[in-house]
N, C-alpha and C. Protein backbone atom coordinates (compact mmCIF):
# COMPACT_ATOMS: atom_id res chain seq x y z
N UNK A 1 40.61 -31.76 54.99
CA UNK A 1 41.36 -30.63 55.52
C UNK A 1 41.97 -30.94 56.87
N UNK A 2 41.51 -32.03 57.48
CA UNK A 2 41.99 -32.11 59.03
C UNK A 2 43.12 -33.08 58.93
N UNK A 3 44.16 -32.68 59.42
CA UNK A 3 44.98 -33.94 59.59
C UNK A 3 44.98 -34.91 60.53
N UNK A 4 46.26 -35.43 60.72
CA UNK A 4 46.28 -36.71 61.96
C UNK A 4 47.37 -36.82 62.01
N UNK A 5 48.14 -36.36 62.92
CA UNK A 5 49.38 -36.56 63.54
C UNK A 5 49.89 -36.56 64.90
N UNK A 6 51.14 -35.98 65.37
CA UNK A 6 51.51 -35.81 66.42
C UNK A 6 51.09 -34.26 67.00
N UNK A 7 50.47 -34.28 68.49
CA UNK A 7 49.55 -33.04 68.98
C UNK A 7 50.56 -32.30 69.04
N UNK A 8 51.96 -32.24 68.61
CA UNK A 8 52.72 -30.84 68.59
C UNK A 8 52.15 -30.31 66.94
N UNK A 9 52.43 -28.99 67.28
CA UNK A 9 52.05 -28.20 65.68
C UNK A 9 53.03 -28.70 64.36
N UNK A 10 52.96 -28.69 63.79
CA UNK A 10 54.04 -28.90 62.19
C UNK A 10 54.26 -27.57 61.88
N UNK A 11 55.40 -27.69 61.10
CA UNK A 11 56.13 -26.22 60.76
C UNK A 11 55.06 -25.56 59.56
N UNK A 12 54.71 -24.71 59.04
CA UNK A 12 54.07 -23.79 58.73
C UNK A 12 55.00 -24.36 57.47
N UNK A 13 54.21 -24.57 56.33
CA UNK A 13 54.85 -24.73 54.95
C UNK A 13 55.47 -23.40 54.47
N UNK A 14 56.59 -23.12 53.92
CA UNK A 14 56.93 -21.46 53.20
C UNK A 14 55.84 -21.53 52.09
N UNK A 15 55.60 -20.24 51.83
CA UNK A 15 54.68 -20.03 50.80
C UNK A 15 55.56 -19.92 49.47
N UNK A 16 55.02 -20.57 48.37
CA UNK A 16 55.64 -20.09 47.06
C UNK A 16 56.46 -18.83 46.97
N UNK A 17 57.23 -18.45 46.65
CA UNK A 17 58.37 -17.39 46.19
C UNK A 17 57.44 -16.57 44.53
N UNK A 18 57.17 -15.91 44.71
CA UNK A 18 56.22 -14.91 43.60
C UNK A 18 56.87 -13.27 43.06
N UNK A 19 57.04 -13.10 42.21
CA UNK A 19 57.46 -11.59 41.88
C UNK A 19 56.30 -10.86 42.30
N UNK A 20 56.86 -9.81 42.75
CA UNK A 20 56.06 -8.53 42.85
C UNK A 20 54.67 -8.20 41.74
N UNK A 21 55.14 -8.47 40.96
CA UNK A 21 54.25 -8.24 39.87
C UNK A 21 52.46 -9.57 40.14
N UNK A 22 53.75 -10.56 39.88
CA UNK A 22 52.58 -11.68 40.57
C UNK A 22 51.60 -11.86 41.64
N UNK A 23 52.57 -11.08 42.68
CA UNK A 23 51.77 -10.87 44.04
C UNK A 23 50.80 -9.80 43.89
N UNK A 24 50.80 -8.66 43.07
CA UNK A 24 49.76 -7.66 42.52
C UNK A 24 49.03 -8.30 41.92
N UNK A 25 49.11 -9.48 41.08
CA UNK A 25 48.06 -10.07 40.19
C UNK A 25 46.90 -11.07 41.45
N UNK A 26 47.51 -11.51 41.95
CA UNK A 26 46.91 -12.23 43.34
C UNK A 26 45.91 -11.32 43.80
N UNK A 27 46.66 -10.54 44.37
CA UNK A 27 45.63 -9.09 45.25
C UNK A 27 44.61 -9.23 44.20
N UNK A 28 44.62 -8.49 42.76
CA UNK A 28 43.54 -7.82 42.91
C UNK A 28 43.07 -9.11 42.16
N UNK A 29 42.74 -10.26 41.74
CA UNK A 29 42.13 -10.88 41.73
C UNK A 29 41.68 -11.68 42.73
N UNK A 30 41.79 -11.68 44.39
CA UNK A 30 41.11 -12.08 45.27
C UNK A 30 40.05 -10.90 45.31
N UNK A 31 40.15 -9.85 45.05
CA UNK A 31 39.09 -8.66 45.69
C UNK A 31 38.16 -8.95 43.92
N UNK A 32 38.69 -9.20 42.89
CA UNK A 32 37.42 -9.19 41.99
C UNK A 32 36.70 -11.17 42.32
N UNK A 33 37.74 -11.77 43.33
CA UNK A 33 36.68 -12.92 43.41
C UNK A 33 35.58 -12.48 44.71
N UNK A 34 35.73 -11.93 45.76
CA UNK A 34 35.05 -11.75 46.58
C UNK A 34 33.61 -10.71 45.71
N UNK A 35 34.20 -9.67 45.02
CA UNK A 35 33.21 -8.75 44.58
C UNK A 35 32.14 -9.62 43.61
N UNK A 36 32.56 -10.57 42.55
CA UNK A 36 32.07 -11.31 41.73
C UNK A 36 31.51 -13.17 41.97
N UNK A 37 32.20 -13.35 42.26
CA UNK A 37 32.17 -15.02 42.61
C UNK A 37 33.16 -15.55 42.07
N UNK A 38 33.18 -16.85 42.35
CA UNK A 38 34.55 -17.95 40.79
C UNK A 38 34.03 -17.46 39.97
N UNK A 39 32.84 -17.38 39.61
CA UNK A 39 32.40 -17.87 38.14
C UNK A 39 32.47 -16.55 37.37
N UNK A 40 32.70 -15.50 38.11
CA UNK A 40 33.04 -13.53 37.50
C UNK A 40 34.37 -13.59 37.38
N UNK A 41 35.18 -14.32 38.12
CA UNK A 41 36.46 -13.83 38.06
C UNK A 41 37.21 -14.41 36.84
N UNK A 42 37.28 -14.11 35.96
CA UNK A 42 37.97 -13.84 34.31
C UNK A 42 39.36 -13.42 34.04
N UNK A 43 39.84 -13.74 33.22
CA UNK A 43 41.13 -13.31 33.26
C UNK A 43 40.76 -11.97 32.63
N UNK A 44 39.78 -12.13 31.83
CA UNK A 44 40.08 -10.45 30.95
C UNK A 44 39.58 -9.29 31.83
N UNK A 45 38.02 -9.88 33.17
CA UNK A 45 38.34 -9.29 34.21
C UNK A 45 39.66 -8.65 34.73
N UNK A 46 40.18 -9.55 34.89
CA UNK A 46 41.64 -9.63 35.69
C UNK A 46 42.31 -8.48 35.12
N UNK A 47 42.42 -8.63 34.10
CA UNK A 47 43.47 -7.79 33.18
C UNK A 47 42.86 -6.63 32.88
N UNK A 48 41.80 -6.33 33.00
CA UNK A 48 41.27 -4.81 33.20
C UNK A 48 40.88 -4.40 33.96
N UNK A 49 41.15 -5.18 35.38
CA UNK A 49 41.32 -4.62 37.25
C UNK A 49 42.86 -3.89 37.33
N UNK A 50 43.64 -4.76 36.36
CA UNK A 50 45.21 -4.42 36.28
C UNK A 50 45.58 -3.11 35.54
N UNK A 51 44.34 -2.87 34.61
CA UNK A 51 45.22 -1.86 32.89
C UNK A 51 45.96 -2.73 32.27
N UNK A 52 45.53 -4.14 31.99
CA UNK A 52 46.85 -4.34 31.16
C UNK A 52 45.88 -5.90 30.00
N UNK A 53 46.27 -5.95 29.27
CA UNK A 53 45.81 -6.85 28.55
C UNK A 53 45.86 -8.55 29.16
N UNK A 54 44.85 -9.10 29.13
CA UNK A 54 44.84 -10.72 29.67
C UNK A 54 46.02 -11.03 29.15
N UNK A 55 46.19 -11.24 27.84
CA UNK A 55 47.50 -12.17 27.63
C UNK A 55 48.56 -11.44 28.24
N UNK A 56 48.75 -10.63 28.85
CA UNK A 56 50.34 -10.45 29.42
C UNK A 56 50.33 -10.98 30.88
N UNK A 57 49.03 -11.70 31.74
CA UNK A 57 48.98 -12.02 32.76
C UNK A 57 49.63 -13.37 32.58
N UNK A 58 49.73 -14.13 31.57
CA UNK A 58 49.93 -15.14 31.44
C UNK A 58 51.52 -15.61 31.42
N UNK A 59 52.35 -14.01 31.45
CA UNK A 59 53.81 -13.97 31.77
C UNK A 59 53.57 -14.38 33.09
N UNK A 60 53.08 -14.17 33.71
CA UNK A 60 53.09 -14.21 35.56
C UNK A 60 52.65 -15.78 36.28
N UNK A 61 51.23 -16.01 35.35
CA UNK A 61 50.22 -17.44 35.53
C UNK A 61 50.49 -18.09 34.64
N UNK A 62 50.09 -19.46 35.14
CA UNK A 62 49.91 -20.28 33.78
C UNK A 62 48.16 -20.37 33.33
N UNK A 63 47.97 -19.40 33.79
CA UNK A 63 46.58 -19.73 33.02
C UNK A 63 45.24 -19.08 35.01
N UNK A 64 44.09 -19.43 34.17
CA UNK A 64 42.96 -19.43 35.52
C UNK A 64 43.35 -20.56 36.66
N UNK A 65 43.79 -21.77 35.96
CA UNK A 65 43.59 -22.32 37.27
C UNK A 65 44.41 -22.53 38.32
N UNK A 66 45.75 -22.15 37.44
CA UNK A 66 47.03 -21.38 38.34
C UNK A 66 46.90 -20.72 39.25
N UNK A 67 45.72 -19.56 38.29
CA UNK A 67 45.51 -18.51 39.54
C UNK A 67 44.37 -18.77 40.55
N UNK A 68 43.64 -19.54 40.32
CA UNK A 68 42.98 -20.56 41.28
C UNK A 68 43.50 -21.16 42.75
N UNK A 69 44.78 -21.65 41.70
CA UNK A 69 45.83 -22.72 42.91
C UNK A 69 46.11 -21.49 43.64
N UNK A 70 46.92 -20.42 43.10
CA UNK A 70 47.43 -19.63 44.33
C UNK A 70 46.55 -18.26 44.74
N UNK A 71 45.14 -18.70 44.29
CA UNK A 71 44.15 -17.96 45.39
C UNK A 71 44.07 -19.08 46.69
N UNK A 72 43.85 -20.13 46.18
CA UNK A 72 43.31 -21.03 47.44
C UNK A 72 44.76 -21.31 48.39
N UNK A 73 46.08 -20.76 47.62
CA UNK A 73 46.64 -21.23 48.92
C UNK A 73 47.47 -19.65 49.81
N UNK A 74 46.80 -18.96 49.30
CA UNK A 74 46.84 -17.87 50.22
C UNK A 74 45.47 -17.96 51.30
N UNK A 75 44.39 -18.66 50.78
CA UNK A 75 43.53 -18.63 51.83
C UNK A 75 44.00 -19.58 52.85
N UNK A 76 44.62 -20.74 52.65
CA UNK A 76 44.22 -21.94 53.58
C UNK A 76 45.72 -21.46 54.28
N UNK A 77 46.56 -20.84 54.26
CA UNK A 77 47.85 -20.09 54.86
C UNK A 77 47.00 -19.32 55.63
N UNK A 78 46.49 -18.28 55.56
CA UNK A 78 45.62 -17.05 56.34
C UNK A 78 44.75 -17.90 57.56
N UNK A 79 44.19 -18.81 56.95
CA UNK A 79 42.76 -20.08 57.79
C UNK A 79 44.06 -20.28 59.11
N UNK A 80 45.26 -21.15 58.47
CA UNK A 80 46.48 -22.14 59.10
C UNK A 80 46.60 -21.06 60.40
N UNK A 81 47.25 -19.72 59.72
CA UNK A 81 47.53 -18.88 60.61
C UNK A 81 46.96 -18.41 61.59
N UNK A 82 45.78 -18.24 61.35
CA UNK A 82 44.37 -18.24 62.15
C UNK A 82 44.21 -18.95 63.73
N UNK A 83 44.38 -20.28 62.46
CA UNK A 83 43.67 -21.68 63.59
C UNK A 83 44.60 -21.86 64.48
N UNK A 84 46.10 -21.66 64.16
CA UNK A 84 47.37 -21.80 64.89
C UNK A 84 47.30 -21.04 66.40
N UNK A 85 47.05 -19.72 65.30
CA UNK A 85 47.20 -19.11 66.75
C UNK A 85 46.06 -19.16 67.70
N UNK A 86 45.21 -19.51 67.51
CA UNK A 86 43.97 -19.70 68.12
C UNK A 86 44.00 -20.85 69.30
N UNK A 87 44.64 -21.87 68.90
CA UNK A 87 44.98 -22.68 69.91
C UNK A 87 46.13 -22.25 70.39
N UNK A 88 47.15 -21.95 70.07
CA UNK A 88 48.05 -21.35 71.26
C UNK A 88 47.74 -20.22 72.43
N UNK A 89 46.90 -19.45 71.92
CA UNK A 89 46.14 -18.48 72.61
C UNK A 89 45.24 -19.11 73.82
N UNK A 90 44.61 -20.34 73.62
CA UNK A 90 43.37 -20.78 74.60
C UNK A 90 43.60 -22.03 74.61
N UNK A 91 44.84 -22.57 75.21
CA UNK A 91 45.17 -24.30 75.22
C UNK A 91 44.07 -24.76 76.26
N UNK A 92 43.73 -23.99 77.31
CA UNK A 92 42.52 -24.81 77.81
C UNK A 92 41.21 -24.94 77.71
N UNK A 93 40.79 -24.03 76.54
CA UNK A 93 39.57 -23.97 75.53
C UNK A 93 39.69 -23.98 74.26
N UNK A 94 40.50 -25.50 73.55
CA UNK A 94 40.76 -25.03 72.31
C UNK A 94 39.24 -25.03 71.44
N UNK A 95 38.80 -26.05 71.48
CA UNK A 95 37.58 -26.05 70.65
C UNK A 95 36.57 -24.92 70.10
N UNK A 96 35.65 -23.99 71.31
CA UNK A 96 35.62 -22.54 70.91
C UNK A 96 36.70 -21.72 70.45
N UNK A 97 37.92 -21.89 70.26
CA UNK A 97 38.72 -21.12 70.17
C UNK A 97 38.80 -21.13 68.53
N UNK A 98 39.09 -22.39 68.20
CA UNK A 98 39.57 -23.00 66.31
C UNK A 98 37.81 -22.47 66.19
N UNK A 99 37.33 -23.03 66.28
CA UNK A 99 35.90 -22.50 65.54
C UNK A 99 35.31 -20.81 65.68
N UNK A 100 35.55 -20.59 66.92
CA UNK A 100 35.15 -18.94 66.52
C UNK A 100 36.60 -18.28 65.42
N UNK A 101 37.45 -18.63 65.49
CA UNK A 101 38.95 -18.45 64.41
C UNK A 101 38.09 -18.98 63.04
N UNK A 102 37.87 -19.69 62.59
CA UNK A 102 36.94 -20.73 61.81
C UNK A 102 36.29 -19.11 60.84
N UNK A 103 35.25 -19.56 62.06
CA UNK A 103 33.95 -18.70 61.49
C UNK A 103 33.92 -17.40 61.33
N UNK A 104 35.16 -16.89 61.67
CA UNK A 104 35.37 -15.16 61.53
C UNK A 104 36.13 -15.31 60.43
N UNK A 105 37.04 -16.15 59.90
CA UNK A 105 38.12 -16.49 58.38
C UNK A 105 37.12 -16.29 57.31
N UNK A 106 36.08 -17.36 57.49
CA UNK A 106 35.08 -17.45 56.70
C UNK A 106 34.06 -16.55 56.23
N UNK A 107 32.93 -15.89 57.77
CA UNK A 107 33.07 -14.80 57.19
C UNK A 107 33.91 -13.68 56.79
N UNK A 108 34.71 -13.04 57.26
CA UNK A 108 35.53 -11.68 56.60
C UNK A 108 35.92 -12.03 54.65
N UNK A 109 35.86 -13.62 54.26
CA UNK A 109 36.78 -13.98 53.04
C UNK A 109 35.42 -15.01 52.36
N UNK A 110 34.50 -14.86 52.70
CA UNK A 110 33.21 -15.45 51.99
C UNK A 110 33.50 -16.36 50.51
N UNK A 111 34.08 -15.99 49.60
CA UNK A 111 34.04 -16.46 48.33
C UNK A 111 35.80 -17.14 47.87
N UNK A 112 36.58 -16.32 48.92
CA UNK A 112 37.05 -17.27 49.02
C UNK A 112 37.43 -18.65 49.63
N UNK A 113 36.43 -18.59 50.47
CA UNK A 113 36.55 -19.71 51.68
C UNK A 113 35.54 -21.04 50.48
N UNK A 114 34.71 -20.29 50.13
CA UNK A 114 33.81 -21.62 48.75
C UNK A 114 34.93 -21.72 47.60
N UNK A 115 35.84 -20.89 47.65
CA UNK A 115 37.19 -21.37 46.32
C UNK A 115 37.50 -22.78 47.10
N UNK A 116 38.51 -22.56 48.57
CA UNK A 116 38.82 -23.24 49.09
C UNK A 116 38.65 -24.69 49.46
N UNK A 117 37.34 -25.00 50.09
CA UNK A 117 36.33 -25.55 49.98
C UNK A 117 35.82 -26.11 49.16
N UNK A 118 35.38 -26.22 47.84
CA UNK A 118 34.84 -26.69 46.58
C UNK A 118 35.42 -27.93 46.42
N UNK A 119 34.38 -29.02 46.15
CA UNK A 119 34.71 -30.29 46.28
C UNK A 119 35.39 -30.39 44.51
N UNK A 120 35.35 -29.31 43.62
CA UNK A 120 35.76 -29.46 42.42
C UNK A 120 37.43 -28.56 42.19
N UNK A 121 38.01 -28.63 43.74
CA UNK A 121 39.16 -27.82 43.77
C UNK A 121 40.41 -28.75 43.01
N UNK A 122 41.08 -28.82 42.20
CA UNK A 122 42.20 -29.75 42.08
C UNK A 122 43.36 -29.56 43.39
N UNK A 123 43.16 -30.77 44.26
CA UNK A 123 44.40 -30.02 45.20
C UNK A 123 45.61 -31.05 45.56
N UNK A 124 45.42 -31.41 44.50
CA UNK A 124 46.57 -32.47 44.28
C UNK A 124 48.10 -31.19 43.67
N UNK A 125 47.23 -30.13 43.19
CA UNK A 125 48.20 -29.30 42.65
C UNK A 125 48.60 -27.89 44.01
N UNK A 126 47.79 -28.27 44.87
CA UNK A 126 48.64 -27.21 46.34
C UNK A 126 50.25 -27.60 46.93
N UNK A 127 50.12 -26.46 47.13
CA UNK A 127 51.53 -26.42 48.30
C UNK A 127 51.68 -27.62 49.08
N UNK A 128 52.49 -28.28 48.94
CA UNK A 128 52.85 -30.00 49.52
C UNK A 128 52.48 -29.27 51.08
N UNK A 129 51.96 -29.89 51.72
CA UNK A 129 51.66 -30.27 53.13
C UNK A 129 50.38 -28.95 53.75
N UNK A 130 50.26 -28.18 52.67
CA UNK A 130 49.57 -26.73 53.15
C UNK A 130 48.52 -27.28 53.70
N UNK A 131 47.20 -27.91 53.19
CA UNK A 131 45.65 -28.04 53.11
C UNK A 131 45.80 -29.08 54.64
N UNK A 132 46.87 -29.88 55.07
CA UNK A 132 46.56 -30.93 56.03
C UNK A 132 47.48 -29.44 57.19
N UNK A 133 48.57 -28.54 57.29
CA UNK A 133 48.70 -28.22 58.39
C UNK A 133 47.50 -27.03 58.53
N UNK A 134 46.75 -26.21 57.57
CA UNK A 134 45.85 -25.79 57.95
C UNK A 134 44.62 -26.03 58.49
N UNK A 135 44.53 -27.70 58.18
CA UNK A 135 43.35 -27.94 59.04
C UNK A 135 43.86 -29.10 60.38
N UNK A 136 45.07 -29.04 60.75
CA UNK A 136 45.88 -29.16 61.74
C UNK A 136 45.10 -28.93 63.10
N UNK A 137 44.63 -27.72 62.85
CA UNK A 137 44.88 -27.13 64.69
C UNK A 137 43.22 -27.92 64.99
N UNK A 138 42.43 -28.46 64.26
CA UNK A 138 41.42 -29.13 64.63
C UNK A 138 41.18 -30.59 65.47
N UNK A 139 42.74 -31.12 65.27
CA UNK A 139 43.39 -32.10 65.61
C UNK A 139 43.92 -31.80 66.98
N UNK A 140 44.96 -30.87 67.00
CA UNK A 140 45.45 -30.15 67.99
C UNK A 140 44.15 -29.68 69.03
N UNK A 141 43.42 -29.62 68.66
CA UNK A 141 41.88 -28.67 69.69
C UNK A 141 41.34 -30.21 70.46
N UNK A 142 41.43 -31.54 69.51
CA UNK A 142 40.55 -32.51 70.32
C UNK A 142 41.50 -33.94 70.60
N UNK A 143 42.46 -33.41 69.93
CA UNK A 143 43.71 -34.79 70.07
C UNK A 143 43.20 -35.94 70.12
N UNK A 144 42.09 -36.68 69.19
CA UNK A 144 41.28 -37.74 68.35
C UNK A 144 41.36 -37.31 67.32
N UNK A 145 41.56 -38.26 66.14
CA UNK A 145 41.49 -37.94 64.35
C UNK A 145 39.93 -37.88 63.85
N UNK A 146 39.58 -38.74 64.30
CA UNK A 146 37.80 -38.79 63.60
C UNK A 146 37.02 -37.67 64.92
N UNK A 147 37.67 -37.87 66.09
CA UNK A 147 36.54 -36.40 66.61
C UNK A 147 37.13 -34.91 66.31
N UNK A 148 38.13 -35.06 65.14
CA UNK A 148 38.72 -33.82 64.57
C UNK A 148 37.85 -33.69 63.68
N UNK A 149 37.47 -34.91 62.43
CA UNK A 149 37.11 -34.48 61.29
C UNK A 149 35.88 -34.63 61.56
N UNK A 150 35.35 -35.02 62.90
CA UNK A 150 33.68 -34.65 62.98
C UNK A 150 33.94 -33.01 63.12
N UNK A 151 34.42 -32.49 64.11
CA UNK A 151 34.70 -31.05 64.27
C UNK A 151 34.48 -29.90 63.67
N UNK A 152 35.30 -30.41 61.83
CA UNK A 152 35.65 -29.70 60.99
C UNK A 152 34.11 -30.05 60.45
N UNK A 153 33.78 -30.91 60.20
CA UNK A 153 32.48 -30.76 59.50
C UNK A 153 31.41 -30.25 60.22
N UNK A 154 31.66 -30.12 61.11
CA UNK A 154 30.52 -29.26 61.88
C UNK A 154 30.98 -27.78 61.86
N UNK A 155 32.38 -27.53 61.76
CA UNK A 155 31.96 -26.42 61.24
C UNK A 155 32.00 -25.91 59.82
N UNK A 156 32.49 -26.87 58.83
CA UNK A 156 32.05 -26.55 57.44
C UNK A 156 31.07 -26.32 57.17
N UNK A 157 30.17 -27.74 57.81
CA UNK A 157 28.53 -27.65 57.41
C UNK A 157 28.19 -26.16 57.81
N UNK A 158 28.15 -26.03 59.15
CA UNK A 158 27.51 -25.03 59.93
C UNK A 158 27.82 -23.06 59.19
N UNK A 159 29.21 -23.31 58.56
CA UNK A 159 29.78 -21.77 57.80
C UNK A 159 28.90 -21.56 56.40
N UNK A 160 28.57 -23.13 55.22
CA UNK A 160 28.23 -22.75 54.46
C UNK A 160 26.88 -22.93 54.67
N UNK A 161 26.25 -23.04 55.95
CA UNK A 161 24.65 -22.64 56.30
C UNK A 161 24.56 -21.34 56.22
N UNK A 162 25.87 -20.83 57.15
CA UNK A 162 25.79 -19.24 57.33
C UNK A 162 25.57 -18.19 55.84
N UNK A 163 26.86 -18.87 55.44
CA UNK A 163 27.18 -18.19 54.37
C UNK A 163 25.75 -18.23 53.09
N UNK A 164 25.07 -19.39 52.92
CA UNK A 164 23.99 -19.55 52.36
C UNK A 164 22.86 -18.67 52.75
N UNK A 165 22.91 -18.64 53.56
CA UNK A 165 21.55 -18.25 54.76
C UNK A 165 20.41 -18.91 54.51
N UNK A 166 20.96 -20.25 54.87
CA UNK A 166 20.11 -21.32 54.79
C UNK A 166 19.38 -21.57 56.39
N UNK A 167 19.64 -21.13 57.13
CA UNK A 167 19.00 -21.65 58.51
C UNK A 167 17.66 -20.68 58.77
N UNK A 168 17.01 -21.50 59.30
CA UNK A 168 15.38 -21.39 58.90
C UNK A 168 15.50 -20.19 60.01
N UNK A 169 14.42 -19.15 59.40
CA UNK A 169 13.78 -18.55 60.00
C UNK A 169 13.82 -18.29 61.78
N UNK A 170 13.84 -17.52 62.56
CA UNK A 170 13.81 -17.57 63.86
C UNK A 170 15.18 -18.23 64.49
N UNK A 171 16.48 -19.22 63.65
CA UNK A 171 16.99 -19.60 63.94
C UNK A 171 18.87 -18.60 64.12
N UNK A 172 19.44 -18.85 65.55
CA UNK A 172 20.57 -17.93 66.20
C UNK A 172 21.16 -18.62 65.33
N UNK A 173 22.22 -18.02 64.62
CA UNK A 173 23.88 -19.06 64.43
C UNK A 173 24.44 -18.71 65.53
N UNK A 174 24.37 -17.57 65.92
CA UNK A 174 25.42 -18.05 67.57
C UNK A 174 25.18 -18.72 68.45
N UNK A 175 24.15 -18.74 68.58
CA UNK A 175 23.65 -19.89 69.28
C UNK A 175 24.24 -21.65 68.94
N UNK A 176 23.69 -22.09 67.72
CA UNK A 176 24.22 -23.06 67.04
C UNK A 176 25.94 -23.21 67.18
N UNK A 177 26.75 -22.10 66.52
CA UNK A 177 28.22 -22.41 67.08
C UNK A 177 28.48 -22.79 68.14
N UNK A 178 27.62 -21.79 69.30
CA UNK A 178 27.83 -22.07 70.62
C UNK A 178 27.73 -23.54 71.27
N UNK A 179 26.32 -23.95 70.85
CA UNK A 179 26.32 -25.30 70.74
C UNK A 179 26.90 -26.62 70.70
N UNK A 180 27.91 -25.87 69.19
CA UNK A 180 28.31 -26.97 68.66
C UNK A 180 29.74 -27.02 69.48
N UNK A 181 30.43 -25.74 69.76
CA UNK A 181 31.71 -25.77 70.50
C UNK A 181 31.18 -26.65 71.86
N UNK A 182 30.12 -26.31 72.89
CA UNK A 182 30.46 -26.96 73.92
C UNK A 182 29.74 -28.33 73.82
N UNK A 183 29.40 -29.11 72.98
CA UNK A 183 29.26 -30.50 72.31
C UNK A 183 30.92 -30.85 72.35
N UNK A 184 31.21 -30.55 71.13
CA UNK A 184 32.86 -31.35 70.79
C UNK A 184 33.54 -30.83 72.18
N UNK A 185 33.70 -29.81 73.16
CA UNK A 185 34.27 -29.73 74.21
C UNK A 185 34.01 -30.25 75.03
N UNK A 186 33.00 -30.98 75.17
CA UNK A 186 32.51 -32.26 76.42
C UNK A 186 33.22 -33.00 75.72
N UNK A 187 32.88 -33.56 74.63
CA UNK A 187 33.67 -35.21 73.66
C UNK A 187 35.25 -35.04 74.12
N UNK A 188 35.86 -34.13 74.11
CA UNK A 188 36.97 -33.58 74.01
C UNK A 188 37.30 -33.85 75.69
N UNK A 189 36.62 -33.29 76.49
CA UNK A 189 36.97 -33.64 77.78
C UNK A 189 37.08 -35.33 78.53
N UNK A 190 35.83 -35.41 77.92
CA UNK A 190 35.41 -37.39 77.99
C UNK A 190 36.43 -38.00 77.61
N UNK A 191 37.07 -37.81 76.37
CA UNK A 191 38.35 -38.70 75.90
C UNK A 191 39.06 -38.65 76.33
N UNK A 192 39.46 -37.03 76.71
CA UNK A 192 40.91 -36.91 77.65
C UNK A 192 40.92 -38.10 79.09
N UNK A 193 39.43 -37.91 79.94
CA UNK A 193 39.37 -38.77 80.56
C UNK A 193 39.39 -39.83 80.25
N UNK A 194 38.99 -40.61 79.26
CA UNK A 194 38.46 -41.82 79.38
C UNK A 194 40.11 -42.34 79.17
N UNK A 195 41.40 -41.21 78.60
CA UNK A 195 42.22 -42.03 77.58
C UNK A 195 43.49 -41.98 79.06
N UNK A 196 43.14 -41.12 79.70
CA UNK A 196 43.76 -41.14 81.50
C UNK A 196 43.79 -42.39 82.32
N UNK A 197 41.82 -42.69 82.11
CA UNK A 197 41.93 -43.75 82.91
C UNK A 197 42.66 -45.38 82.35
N UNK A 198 42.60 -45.22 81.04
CA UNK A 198 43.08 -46.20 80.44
C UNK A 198 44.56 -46.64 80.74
N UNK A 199 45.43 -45.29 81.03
CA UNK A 199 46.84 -45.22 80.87
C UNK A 199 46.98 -45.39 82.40
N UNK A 200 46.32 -45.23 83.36
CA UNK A 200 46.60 -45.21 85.15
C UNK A 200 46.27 -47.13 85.10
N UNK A 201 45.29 -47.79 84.14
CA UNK A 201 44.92 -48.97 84.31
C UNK A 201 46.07 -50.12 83.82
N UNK A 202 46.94 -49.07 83.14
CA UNK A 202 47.93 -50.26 82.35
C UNK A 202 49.29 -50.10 83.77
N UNK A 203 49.29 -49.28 84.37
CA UNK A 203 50.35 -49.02 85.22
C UNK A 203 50.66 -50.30 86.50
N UNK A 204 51.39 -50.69 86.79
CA UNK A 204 51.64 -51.46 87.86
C UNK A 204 51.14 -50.90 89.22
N UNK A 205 50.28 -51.77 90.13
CA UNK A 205 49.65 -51.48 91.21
C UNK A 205 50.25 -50.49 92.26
N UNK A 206 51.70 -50.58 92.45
CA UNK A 206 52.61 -49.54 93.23
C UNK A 206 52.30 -48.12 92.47
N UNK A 207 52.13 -48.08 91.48
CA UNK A 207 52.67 -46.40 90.57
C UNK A 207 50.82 -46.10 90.80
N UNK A 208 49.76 -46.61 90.76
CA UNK A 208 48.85 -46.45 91.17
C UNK A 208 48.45 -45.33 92.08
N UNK A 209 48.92 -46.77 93.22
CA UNK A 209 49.12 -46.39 94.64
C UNK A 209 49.62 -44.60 95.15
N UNK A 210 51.17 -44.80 94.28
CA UNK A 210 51.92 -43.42 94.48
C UNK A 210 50.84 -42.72 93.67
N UNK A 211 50.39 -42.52 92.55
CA UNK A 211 49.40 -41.82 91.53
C UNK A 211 48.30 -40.97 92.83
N UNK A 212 47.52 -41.97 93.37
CA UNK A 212 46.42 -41.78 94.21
C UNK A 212 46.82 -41.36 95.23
N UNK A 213 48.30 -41.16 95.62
CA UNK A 213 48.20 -40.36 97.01
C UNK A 213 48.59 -41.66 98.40
């Protein structure tokens, strides 16, 4: 989900073009995936959330996993939008910023954030460029590629702990987020330095000089 590029943002992919009708079929099958899970959400579900018989959904979809594809890419658009603005909002705290954005996406959209997510997602079939600018602003928060995608997995790991309620007994998650933001925000500060001093060391002894005053 994290990309690697240049620390300006990328343009926001347009979302698929959908009839009205389609975009009603979307809705209420995100609210019978949240109410049910993947594994409830049915087309014949579907089609009797609608009043209308499964096979006429299939004028609209090509089928479940169609409607799969464009559940998950209304989520990772909503996440994008999220994370975007999250760092524009707090350029000098991005790190708490993408992760509390993160962890409020996740919870408010629970089942669909495990659509999203699911290592059994086909996403060779998403929106060309969607899944890398939504996990963009993680890049943008630490401007390193691998201390991005440590980032993101700390907070993947850390959401589907939440979401599980897997963390033992006696144990804060706010605490833990908290944690984990001012961890990657030291790493994040260290590099900036370390990648300063590197660039003042390549400079010719005069520009130094002027540098230091």
């Amino acid at each position: 989900m994290v990309t690697v590029g240049s620390p300006r943002p990328s343009p926001r992919p347009t979302p698929r073009k959908r009839t009205p009708r389609a975009r009603e079929i979307i809705a209420t099958a995100r609210s019978l995936l949240e109410a049910l899970g993947r594994d409830g959400l049915t087309m014949r579900r579907l089609g009797d959330g609608l009043g209308i018989r499964a096979a006429s959904l299939y004028k609209h979809l090509d089928g479940r996993a169609d409607l799969e594809v464009a559940l998950a890419e209304t989520g990772l658009d909503e996440m994008g939008v999220a994370l975007h603005a999250a760092v524009a909002r707090s350029p000098e705290d991005p790190v708490p910023a993408v992760l509390g954005a993160y962890r409020a996406t996740g919870l408010a959209h629970p089942e669909l954030y495990r659509l999203v997510t699911a290592g059994s997602f086909p996403r060779a079939r998403l929106l060309p460029g969607l899944e890398a600018w939504a996990g963009e602003p993680f890049f943008l928060a630490v401007h390193e590629p691998y201390l991005a995608q440590a980032l993101w997995s700390f907070a993947h790991g850390t959401m589907i702990l939440e979401l599980d309620r897997r963390f033992l007994d006696g144990s804060d998650p706010d605490r833990a987020w908290r944690a984990g933001a001012a961890a990657f925000d030291a790493a994040r500060v260290a590099g900036r330095d370390t990648a300063h001093r590197a660039r003042a060391s390549r400079q010719p002894p005069e520009a130094r000089e002027t540098a230091g005053g």
